[in-house]
N, C-alpha and C. Protein backbone atom coordinates (compact mmCIF):
# COMPACT_ATOMS: atom_id res chain seq x y z
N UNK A 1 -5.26 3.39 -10.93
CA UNK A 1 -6.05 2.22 -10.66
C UNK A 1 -7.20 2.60 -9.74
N UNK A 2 -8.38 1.90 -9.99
CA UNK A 2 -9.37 2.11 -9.22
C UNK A 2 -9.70 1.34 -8.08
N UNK A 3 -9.78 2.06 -6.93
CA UNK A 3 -9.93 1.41 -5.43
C UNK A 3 -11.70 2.11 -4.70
N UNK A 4 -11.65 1.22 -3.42
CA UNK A 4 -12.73 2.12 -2.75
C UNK A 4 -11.79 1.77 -1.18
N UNK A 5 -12.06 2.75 -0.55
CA UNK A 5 -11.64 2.85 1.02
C UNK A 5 -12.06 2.06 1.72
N UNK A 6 -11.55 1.17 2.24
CA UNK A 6 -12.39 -0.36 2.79
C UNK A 6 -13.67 0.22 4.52
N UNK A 7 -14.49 -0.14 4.92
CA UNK A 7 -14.83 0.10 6.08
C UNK A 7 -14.13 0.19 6.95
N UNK A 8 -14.12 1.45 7.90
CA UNK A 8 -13.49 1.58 9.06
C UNK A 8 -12.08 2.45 8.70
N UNK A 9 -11.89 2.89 7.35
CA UNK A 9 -10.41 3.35 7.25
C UNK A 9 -10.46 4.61 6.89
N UNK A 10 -9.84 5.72 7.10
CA UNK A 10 -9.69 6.59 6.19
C UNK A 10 -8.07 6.72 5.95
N UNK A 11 -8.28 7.48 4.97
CA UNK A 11 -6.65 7.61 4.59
C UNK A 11 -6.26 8.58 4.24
N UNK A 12 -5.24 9.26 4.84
CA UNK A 12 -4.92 10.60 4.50
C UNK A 12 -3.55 10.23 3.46
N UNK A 13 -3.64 10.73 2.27
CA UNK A 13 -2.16 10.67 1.99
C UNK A 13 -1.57 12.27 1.51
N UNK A 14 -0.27 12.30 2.00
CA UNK A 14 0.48 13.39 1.89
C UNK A 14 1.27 13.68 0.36
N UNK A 15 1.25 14.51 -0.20
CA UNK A 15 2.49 14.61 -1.28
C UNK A 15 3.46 15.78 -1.26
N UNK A 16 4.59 16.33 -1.75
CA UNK A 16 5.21 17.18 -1.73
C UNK A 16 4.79 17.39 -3.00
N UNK A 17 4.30 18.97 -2.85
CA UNK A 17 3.92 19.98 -4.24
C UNK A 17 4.95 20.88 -4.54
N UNK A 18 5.07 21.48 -5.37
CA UNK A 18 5.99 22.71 -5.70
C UNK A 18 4.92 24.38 -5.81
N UNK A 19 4.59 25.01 -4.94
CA UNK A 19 3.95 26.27 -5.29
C UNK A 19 4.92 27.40 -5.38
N UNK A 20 4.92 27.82 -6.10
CA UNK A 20 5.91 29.12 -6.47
C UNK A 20 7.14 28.81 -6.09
N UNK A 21 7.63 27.63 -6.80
CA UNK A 21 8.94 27.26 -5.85
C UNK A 21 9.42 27.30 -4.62
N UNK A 22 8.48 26.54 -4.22
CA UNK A 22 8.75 26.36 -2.48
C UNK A 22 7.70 24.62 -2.43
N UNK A 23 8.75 24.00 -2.06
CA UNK A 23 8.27 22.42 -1.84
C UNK A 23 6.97 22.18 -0.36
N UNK A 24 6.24 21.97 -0.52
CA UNK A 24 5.10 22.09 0.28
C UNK A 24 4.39 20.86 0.79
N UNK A 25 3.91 20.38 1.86
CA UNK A 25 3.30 19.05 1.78
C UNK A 25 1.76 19.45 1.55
N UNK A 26 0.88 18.77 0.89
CA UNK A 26 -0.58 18.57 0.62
C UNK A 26 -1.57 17.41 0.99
N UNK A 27 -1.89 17.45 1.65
CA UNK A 27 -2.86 16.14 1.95
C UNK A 27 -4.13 15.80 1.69
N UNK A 28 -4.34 14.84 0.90
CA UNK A 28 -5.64 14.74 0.91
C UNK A 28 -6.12 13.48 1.80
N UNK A 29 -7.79 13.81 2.26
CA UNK A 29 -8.36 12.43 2.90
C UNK A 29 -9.51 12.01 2.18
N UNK A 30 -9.71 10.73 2.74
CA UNK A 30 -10.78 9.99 2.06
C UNK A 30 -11.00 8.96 2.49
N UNK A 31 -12.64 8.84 2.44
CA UNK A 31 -12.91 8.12 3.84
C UNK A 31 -13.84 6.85 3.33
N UNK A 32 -14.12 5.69 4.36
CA UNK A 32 -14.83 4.86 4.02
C UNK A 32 -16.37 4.56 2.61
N UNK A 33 -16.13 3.69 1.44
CA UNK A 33 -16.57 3.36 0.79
C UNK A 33 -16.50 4.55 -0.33
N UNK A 34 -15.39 5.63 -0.53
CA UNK A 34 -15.14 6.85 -0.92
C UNK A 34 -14.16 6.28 -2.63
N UNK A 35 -14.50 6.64 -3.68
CA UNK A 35 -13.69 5.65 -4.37
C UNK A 35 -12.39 6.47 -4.89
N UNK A 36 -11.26 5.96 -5.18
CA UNK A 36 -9.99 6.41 -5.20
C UNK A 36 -9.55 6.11 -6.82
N UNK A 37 -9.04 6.87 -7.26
CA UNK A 37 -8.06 6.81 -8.43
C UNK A 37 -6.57 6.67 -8.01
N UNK A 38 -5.73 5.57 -7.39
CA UNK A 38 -4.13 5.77 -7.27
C UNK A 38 -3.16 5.16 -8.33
N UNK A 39 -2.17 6.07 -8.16
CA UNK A 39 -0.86 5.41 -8.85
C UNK A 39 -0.56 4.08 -8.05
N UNK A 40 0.73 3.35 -8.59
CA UNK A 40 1.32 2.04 -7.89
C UNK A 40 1.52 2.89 -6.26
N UNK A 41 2.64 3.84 -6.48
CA UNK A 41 3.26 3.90 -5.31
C UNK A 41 1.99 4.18 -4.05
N UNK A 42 0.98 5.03 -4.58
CA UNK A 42 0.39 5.53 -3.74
C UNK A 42 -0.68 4.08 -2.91
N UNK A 43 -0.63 3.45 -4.08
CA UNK A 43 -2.07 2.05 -3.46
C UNK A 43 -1.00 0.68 -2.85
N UNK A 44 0.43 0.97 -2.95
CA UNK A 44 0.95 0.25 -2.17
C UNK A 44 1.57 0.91 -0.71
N UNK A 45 1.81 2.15 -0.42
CA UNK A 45 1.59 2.82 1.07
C UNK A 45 0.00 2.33 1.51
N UNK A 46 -1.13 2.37 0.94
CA UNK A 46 -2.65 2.03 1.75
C UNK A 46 -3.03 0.93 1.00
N UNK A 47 -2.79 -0.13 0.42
CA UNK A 47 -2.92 -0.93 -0.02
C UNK A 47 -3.96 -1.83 1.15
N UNK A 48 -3.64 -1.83 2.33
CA UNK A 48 -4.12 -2.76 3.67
C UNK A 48 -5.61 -1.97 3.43
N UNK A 49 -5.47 -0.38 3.35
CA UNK A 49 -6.94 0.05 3.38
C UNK A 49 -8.04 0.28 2.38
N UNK A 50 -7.73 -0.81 1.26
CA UNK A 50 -8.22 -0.64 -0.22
C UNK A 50 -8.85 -1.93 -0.69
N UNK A 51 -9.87 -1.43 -1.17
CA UNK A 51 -10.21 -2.90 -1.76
C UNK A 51 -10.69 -2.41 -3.46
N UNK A 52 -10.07 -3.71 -4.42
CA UNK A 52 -10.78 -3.44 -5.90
C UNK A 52 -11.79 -2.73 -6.48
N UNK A 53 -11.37 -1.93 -7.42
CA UNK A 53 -12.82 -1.46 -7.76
C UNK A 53 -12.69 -1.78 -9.75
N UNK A 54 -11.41 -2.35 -10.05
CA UNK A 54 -10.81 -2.90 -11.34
C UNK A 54 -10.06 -4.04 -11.55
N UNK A 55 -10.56 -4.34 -13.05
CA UNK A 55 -9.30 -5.54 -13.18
C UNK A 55 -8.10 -5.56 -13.10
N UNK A 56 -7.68 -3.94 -13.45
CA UNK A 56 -6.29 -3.94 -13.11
C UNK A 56 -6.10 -3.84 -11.60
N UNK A 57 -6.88 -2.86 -10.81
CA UNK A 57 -6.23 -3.00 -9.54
C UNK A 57 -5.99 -4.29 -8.94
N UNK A 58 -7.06 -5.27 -9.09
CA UNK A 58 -7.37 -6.75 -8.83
C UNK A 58 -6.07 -7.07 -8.52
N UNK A 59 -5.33 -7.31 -10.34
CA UNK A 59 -4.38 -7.68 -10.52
C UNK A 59 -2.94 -7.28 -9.76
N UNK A 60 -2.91 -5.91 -9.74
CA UNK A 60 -1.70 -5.43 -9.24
C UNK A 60 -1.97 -5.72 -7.18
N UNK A 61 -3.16 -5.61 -7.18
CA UNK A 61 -3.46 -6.05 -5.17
C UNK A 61 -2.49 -7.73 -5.31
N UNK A 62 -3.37 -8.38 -6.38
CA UNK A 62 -2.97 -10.16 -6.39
C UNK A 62 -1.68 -10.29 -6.32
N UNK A 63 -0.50 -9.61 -7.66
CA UNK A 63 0.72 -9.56 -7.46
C UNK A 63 1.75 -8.90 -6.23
N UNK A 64 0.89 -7.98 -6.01
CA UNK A 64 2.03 -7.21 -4.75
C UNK A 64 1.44 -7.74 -2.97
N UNK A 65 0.29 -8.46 -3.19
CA UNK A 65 0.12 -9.16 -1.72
C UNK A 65 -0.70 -10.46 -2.06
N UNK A 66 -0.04 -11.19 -2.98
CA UNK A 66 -0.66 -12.75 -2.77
C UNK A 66 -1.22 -13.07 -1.61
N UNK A 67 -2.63 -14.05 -1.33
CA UNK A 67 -3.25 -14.46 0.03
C UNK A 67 -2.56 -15.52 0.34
N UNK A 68 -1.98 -15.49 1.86
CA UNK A 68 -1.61 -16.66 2.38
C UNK A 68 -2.15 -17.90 2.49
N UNK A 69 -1.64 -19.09 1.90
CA UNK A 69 -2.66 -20.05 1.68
C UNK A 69 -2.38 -20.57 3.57
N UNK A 70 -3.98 -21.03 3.86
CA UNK A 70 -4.12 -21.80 5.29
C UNK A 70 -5.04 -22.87 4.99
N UNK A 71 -4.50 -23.49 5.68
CA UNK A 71 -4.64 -25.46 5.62
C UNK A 71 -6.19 -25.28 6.46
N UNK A 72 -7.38 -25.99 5.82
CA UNK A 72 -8.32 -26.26 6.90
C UNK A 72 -8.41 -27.29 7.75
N UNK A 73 -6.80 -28.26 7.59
CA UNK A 73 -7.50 -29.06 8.86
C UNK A 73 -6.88 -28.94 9.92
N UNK A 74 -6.87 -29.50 11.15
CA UNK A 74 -6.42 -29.20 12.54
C UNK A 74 -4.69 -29.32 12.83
N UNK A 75 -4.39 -30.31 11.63
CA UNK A 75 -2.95 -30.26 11.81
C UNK A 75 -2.34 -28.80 10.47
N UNK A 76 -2.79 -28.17 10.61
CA UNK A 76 -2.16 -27.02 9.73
C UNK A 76 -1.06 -26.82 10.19
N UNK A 77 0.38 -26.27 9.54
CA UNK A 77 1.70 -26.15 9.55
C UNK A 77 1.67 -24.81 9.76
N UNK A 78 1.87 -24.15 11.49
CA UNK A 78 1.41 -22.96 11.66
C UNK A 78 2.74 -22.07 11.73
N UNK A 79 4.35 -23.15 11.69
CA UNK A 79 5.41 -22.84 11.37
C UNK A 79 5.80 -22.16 10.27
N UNK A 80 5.10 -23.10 9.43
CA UNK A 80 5.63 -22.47 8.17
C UNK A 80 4.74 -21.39 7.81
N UNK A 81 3.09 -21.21 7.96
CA UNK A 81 2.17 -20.19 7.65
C UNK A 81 3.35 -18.92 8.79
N UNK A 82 3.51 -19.10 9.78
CA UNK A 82 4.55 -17.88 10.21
C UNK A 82 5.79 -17.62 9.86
N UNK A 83 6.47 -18.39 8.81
CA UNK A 83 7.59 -18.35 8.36
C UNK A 83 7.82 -17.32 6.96
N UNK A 84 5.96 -17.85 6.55
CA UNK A 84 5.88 -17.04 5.10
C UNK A 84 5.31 -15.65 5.26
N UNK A 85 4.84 -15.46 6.44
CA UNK A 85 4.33 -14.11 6.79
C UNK A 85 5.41 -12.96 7.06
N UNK A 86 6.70 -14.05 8.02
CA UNK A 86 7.24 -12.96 8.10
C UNK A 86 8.01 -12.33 7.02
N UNK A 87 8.21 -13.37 6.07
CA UNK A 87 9.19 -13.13 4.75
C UNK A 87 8.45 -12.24 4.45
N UNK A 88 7.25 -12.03 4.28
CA UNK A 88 5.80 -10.99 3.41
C UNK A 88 6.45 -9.75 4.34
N UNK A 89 6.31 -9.59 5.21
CA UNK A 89 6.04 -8.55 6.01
C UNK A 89 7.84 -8.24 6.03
N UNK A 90 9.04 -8.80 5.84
CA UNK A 90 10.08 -8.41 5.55
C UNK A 90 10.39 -7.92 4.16
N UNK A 91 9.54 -8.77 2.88
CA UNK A 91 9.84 -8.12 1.42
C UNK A 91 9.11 -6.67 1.99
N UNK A 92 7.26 -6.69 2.64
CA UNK A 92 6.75 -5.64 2.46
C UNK A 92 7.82 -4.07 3.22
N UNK A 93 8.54 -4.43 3.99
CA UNK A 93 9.43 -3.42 4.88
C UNK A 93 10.89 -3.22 3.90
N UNK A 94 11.34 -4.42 3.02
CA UNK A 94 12.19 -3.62 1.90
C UNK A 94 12.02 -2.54 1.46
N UNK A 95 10.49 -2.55 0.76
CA UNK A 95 9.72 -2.31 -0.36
C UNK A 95 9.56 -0.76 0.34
N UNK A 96 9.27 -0.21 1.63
CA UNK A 96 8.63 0.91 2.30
C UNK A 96 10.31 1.89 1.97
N UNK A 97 10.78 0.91 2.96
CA UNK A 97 12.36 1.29 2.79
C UNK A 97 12.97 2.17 1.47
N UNK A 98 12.86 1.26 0.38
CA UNK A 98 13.37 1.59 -0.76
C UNK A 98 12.82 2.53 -1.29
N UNK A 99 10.99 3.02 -1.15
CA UNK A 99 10.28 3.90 -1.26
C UNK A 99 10.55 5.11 -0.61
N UNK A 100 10.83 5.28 0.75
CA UNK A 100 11.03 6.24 1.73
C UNK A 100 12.85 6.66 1.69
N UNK A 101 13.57 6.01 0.85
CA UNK A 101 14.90 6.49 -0.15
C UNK A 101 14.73 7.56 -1.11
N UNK A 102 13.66 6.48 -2.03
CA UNK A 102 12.81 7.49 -3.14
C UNK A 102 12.37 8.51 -2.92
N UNK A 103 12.14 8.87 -1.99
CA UNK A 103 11.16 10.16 -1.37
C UNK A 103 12.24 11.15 -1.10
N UNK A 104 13.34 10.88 -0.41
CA UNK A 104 14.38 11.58 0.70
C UNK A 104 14.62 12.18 -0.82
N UNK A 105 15.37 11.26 -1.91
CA UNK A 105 16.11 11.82 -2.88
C UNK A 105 15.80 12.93 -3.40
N UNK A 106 14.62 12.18 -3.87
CA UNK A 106 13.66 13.38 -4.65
C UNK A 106 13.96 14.55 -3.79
N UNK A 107 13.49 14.82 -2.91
CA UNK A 107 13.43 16.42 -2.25
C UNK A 107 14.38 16.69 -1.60
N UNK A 108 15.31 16.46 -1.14
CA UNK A 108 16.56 16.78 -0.34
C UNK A 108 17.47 17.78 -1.93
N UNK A 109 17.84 18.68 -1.02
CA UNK A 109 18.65 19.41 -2.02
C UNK A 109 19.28 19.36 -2.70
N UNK A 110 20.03 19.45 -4.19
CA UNK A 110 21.19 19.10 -4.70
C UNK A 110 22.45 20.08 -4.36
């Protein structure tokens, strides 16, 4: 999916390579207004530092971080706008979780 690096961010992301059979970390960076080609997993670790550059990314940003709807008038329900954030920010800490499982498996020895 196609992204660009939002202002103010850069992003280093790491991967484990295999060179001559020996598991290795690699990093690449990339820096403000710099445009990105990522997989899911990779644009949901920097997802916060990405903005659209496709309809699909659009789509997959819309589904994996819907915008919090906020009330414009003075009595806004600031209970519940913090009730639904934290649920967001608890699915989003499943989601890291279950990823950073994924990761261990993969490379930990058999």
């Amino acid at each position: 999916m196609k992204f660009t690096v939002r202002a103010g961010f850069v992003i280093h992301d790491t991967r484990l390579i295999e060179i001559q059979g020996v598991i290795q970390p690699q990093t690449n960076s990339y820096y403000e207004g710099q445009a990105v080609d990522f997989d899911e997993a990779t644009a949901l670790d920097h997802a916060h530092k990405l903005e659209s550059l496709s309809k699909e990314s659009t789509a997959f940003l819309e589904k994996n971080f819907p915008p919090i709807p906020v009330s414009q008038s003075q009595s806004a329900d600031t209970n519940t706008q913090m009730q639904s954030l934290a649920q967001q920010v608890s699915d989003l800490t499943a989601l890291v979780s279950k990823m950073a499982g994924a990761v261990t498996a993969a490379v930990s020895p058999t």
